[in-house]
Structure formats: C-alpha cells, structure tokens
C-alpha atoms as a PDB file:
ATOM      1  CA  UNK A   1      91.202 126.384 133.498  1.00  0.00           C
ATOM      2  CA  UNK A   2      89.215 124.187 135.942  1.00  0.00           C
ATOM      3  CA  UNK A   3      90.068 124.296 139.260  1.00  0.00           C
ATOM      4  CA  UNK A   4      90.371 120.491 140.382  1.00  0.00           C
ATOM      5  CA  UNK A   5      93.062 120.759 137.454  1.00  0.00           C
ATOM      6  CA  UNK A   6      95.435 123.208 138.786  1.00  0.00           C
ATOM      7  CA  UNK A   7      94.674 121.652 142.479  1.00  0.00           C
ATOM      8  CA  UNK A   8      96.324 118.426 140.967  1.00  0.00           C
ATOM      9  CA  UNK A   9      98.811 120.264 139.093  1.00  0.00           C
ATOM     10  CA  UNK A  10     100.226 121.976 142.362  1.00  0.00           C
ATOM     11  CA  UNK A  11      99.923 119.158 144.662  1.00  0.00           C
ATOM     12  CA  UNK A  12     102.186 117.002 142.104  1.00  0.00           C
ATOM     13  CA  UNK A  13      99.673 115.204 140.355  1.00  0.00           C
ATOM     14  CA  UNK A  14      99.384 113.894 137.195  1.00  0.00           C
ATOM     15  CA  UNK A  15      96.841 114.683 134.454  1.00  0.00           C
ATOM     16  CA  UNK A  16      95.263 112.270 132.097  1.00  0.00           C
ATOM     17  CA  UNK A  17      96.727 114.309 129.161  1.00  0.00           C
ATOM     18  CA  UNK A  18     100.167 113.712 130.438  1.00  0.00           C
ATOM     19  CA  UNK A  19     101.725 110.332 129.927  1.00  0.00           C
ATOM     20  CA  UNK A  20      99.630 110.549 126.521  1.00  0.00           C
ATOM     21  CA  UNK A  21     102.571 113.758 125.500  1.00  0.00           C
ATOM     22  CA  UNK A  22     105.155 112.310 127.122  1.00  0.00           C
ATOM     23  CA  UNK A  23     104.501 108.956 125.150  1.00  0.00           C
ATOM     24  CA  UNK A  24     104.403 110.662 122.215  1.00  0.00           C
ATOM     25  CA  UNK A  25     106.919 112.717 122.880  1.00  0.00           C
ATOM     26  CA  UNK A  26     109.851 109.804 124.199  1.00  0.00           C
ATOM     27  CA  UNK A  27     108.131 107.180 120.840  1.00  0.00           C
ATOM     28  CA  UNK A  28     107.963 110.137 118.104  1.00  0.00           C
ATOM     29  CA  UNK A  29     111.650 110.288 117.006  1.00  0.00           C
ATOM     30  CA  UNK A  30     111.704 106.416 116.949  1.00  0.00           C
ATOM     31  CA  UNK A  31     108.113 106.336 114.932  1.00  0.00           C
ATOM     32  CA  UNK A  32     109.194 108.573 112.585  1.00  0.00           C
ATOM     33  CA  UNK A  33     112.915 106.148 111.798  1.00  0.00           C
ATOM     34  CA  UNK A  34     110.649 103.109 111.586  1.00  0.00           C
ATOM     35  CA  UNK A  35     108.475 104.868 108.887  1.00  0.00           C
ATOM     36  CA  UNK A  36     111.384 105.949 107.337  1.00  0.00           C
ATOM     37  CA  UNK A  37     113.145 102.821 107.350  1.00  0.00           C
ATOM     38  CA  UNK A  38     109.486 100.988 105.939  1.00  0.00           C
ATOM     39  CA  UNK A  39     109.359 103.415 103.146  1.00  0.00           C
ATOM     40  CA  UNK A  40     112.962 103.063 101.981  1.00  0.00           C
ATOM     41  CA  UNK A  41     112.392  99.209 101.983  1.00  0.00           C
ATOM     42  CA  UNK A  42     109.445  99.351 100.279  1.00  0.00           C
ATOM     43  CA  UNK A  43     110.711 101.804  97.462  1.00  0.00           C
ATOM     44  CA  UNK A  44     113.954  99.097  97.410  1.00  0.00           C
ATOM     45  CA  UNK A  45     111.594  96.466  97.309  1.00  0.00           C
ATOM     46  CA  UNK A  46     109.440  97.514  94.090  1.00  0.00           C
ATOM     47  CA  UNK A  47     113.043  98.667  92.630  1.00  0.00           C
ATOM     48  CA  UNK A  48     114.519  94.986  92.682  1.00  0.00           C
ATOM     49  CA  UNK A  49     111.283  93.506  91.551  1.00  0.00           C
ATOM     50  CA  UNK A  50     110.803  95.245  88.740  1.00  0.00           C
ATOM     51  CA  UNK A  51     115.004  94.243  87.845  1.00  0.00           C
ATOM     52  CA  UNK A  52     114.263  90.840  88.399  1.00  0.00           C
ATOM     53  CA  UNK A  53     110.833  91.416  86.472  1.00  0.00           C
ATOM     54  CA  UNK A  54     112.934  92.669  83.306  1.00  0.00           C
ATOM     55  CA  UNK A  55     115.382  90.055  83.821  1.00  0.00           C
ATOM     56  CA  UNK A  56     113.111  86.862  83.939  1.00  0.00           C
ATOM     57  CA  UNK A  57     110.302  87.650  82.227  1.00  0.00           C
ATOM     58  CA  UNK A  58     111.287  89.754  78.956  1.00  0.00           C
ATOM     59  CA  UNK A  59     111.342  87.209  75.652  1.00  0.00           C
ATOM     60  CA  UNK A  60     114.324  86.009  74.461  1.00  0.00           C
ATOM     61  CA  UNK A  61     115.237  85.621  70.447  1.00  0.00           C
ATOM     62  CA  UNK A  62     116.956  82.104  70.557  1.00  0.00           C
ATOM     63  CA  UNK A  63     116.437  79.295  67.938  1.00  0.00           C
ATOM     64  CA  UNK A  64     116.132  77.061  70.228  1.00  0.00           C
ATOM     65  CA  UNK A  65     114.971  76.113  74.426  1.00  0.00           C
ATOM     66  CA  UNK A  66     116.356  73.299  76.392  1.00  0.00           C
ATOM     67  CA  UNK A  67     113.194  70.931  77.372  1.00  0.00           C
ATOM     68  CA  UNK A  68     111.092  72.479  80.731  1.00  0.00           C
ATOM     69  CA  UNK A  69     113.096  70.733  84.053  1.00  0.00           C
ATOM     70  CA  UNK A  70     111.071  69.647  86.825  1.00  0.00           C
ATOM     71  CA  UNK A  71     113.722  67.145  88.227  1.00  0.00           C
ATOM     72  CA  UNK A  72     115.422  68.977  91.387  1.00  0.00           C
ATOM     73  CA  UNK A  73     118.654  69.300  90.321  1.00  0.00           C
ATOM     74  CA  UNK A  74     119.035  68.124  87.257  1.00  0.00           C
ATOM     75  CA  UNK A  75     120.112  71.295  85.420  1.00  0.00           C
ATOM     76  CA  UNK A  76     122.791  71.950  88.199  1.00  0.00           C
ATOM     77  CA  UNK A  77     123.836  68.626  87.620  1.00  0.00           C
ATOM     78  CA  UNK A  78     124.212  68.834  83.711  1.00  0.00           C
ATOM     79  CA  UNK A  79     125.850  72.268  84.132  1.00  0.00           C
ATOM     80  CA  UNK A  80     128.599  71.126  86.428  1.00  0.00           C
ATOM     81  CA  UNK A  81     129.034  68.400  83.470  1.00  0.00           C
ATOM     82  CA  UNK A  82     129.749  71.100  81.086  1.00  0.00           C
ATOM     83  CA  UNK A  83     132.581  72.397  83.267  1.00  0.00           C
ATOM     84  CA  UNK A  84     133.011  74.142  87.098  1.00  0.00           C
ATOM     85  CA  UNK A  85     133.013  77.305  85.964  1.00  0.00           C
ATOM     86  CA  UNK A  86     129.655  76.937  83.980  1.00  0.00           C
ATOM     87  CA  UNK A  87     128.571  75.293  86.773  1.00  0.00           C
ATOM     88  CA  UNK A  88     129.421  77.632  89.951  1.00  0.00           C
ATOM     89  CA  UNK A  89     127.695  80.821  87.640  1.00  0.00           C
ATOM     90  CA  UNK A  90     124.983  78.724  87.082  1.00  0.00           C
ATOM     91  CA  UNK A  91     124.461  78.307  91.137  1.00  0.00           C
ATOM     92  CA  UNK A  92     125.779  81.966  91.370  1.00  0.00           C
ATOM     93  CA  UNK A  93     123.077  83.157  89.087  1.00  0.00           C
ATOM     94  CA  UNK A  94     120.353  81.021  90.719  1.00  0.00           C
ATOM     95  CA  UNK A  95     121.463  82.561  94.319  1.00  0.00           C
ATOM     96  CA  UNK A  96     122.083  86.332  93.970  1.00  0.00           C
ATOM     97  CA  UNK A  97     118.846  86.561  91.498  1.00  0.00           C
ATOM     98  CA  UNK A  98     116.349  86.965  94.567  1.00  0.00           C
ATOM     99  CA  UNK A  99     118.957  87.115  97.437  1.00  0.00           C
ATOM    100  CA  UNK A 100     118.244  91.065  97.957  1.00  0.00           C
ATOM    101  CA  UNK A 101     114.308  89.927  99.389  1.00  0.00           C
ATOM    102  CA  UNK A 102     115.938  88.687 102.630  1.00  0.00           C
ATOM    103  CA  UNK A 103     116.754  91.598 103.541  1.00  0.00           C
ATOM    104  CA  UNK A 104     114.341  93.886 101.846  1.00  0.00           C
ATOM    105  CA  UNK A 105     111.389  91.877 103.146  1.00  0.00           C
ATOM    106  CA  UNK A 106     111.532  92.119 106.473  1.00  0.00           C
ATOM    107  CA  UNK A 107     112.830  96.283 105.779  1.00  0.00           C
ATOM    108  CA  UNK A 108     109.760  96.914 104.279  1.00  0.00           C
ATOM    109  CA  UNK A 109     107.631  95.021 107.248  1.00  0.00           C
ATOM    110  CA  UNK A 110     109.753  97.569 109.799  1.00  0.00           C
ATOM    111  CA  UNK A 111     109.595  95.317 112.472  1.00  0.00           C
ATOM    112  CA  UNK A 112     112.482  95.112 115.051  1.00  0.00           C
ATOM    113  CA  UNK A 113     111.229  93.197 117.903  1.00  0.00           C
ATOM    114  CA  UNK A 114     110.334  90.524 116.429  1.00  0.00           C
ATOM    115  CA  UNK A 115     110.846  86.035 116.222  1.00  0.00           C
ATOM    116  CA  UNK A 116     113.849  85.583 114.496  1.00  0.00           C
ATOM    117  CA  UNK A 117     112.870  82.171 113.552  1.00  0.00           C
ATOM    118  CA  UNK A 118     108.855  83.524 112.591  1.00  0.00           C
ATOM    119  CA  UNK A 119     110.775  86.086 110.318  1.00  0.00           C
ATOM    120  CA  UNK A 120     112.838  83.943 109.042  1.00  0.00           C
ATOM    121  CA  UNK A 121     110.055  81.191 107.852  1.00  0.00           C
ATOM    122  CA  UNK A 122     107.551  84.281 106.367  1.00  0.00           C
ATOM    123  CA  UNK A 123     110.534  85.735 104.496  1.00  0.00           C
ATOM    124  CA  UNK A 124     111.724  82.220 102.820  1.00  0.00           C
ATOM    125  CA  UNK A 125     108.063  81.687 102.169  1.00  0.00           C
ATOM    126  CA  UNK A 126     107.213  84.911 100.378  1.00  0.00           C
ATOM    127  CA  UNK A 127     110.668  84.520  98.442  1.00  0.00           C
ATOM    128  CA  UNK A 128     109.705  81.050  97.442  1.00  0.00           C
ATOM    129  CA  UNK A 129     106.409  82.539  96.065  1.00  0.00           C
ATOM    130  CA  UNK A 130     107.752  85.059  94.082  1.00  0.00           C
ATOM    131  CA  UNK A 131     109.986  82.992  92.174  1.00  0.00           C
ATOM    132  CA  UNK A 132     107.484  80.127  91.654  1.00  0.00           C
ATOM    133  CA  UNK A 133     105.666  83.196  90.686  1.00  0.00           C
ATOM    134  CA  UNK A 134     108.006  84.083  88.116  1.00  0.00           C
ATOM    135  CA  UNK A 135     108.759  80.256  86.970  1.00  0.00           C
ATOM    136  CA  UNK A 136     104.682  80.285  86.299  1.00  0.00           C
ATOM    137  CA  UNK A 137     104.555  83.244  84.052  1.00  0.00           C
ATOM    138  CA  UNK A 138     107.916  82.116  81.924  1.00  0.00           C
ATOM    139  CA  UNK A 139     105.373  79.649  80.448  1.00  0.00           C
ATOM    140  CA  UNK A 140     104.204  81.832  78.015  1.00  0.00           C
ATOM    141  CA  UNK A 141     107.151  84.361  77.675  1.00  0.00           C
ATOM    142  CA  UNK A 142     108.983  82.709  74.203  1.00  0.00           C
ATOM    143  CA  UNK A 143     112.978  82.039  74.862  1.00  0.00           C
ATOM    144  CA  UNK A 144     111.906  80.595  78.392  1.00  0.00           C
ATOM    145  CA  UNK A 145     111.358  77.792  79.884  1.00  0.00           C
ATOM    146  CA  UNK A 146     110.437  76.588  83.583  1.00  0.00           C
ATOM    147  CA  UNK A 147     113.315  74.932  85.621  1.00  0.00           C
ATOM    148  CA  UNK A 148     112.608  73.698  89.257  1.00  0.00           C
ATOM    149  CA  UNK A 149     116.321  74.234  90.079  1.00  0.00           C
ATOM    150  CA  UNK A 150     115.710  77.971  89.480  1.00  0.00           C
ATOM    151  CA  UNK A 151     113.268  77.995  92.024  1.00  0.00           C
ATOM    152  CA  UNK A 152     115.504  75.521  94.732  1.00  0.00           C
ATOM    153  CA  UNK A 153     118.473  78.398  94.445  1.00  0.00           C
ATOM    154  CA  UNK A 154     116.251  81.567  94.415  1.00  0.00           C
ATOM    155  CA  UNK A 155     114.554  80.099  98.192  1.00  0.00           C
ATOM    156  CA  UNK A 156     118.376  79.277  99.069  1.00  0.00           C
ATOM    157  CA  UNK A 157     119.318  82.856  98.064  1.00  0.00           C
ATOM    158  CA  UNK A 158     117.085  84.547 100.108  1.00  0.00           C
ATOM    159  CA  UNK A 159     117.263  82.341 103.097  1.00  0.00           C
ATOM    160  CA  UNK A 160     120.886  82.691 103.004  1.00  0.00           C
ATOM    161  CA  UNK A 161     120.854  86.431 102.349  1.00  0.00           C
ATOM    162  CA  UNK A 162     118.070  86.635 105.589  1.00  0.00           C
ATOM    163  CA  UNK A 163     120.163  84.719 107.917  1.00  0.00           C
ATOM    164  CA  UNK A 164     123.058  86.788 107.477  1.00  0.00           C
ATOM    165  CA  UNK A 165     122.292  89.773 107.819  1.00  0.00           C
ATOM    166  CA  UNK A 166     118.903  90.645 109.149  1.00  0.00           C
ATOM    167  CA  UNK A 167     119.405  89.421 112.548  1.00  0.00           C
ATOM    168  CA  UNK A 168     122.780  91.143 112.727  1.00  0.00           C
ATOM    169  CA  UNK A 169     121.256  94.384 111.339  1.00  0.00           C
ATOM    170  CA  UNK A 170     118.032  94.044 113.703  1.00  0.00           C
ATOM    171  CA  UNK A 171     120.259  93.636 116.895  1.00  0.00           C
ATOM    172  CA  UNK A 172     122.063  97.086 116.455  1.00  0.00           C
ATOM    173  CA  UNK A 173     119.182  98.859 114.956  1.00  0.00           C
ATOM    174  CA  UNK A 174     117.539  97.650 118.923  1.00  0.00           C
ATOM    175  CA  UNK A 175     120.661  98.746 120.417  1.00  0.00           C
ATOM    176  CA  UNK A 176     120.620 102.067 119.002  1.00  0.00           C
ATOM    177  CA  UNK A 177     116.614 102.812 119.826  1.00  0.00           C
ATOM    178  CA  UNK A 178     117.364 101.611 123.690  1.00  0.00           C
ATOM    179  CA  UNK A 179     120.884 104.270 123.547  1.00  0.00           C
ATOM    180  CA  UNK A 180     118.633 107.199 122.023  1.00  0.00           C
ATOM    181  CA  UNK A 181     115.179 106.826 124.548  1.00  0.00           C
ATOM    182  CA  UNK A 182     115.313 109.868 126.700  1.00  0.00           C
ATOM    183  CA  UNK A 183     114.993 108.582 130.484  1.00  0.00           C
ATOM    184  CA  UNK A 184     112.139 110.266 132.014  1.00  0.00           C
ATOM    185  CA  UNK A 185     112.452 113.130 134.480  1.00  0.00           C
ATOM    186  CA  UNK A 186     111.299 112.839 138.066  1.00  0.00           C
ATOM    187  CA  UNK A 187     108.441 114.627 138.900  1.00  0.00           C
ATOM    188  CA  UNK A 188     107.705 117.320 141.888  1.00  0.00           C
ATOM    189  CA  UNK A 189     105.641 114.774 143.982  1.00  0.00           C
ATOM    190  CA  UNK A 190     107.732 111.285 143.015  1.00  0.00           C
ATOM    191  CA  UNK A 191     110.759 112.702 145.513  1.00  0.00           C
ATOM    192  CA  UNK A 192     107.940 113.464 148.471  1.00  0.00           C
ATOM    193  CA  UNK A 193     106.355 110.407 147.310  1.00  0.00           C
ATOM    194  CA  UNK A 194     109.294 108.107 148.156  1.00  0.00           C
ATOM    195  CA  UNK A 195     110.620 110.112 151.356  1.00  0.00           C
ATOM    196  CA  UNK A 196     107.137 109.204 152.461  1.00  0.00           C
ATOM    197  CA  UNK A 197     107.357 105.632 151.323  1.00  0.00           C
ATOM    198  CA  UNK A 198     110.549 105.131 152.984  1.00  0.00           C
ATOM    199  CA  UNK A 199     109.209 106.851 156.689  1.00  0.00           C
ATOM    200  CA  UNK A 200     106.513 104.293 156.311  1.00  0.00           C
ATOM    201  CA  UNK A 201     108.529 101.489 156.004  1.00  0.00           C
ATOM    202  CA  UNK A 202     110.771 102.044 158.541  1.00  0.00           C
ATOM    203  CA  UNK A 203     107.619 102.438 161.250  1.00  0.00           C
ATOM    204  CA  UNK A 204     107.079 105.198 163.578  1.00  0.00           C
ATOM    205  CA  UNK A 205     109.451 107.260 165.345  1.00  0.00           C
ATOM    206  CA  UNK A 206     110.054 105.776 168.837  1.00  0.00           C
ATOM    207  CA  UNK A 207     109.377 108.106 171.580  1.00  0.00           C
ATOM    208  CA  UNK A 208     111.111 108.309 174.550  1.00  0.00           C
ATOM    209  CA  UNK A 209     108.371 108.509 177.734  1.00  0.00           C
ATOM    210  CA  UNK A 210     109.166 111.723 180.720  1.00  0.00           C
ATOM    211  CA  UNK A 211     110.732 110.609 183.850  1.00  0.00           C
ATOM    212  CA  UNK A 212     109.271 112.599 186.682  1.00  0.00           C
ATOM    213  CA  UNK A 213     112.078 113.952 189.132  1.00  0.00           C
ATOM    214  CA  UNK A 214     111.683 113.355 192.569  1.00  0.00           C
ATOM    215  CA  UNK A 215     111.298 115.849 195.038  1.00  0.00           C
END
C-alpha cells in the first residue's frame, strides 16, 4: 500500500476511490428498481401491443364494410344515431383500446424526474403514431376499414390514461427514493474540520496583558 495513501487515510482524508463506492453504493439499490421497473414496462409494453395487434389487424369474415371515414367524427356521430348505448361503447371502445400506453410509455422510458408537460406531449405523440400506425395497415387487412374517429379516441385514451395516473404514480415513486437514500456518515476529519472552522470564525482568543506589581 503506498504510503502518501495511508498518510491521507489517517489524517482524515479522502481518497479518489471513495465517493466513487459510496456513490455506488447510496445509487445501487435505486439503479437496480429503475431497471426493474424499465424492464417490467417494456415486457407490459410488447404484451399490450401485440393484444391490440391481434385485435386490429387480424381479417374479419363479413359480407360487407361500411365506406373508409375520414370526416372527424362522423362515425361517432352516426353511432349515437343508432342509439346511446351503441354510441357510448363505440367511444368506450375507441378510448380503452390504446389507453394502457399512457402509462406503459413513460414505465418503459423509467424516468422519474422528469417535465410533466415534455412527458406528457412525447407520450400523446407516440400513442397517436401507433394508432395511425395501425389505421395504415387496416388498408389491406379484408373486414377493415380506416376511420379517423378511431384514431381521435385512441390519442384521447392515452392522453387521458397519462394524465391520470402517471404524474400521481411518479410523485410517490420520488417520495419513496428520497425516504429510502441512506444519509451519509460523518467522517473522522469533518468533526475537526468544523471545530476548526468555527475557532476561525469567531477570531482569536483575546489575551489578557500582565500587570506588574509594584514594589
């Protein structure tokens, strides 16, 4: 072992090697959650894609297809004509189909600390891609047929889903990390450290001069 090592080991000094273990140390319980946490979101993720996947996208047998709708919300509209109930499963439908990515988007990104509002706008965007994704390849999948309202209540689904509960969920999941970081010990030289920082900043001891005694 080299000596200026143990010299600054004994007189309360730190090494370089140090904070490095103690950082990894106090940030590897937390680490290992977040990688957790990304690789049950991502496993969720591919899960409910390849649902929706089998429930968009597989043909249908069906004499016949209503024409392709690209007025925004014209198929609500005609729904709603054919009774409320048709109507509110049609919008119930349209909402829960991608509502799950609000959530499991920004799970499988792992971030905590993060914009709520910059999370927000890359979650509604990726969920509007997906299901324009999906209203693209229905083209040529026989039995369906693209409907812009489809794609107007899978965006609302998963901004609605994200605004619920990801903020909410983010805000304990930070509480709990702050509860569960260890607070670092003091070392030997941080209490001589500070008794000498404190002596300086009061001054110097005032010294009282010697009075001779007269004779």
């Amino acid at each position: 072992m080299p000596v200026s090592w143990r010299r600054s080991r004994a007189d309360g000094g730190t090494d370089s090697a140090g904070p490095r273990v103690l950082g990894y140390v106090r940030q590897g319980p937390g680490g290992t959650a977040v990688i957790r946490f990304r690789t049950a979101g991502l496993v969720l993720l591919l899960l409910h894609l390849a649902l929706v996947g089998w429930l968009t996208l597989r043909p249908l047998d069906v004499p016949w297809v209503h024409a392709a709708n690209l007025t925004p919300f014209a198929g609500i509209k005609a729904d709603l004509a054919l009774g409320l109930v048709a109507g509110a499963r049609r919008i119930a439908e349209g909402l829960l189909l991608l509502a799950p990515l609000g959530v499991l988007l920004p799970m499988a990104g792992g971030r905590i600390a993060v914009s709520g509002w910059a999370s927000m706008a890359r979650t509604v965007t990726a969920g509007a891609l997906i299901s324009l994704g999906i209203e693209l390849l229905q083209t040529g999948v026989p039995g369906r047929v693209v409907d812009v309202d489809s794609l107007l209540l899978n965006t609302a689904g998963v901004a609605l889903a994200h605004l619920l509960l990801v903020p909410a969920g983010r805000a304990r999941l930070r509480r709990r990390r702050r509860s569960r970081t260890p607070r670092r010990a003091p070392r030997p030289g941080d209490e001589t450290g500070a008794l000498h920082r404190d002596e300086t900043s009061q001054g110097a001891t005032p010294t009282i001069p010697r009075v001779g005694i007269a004779p």
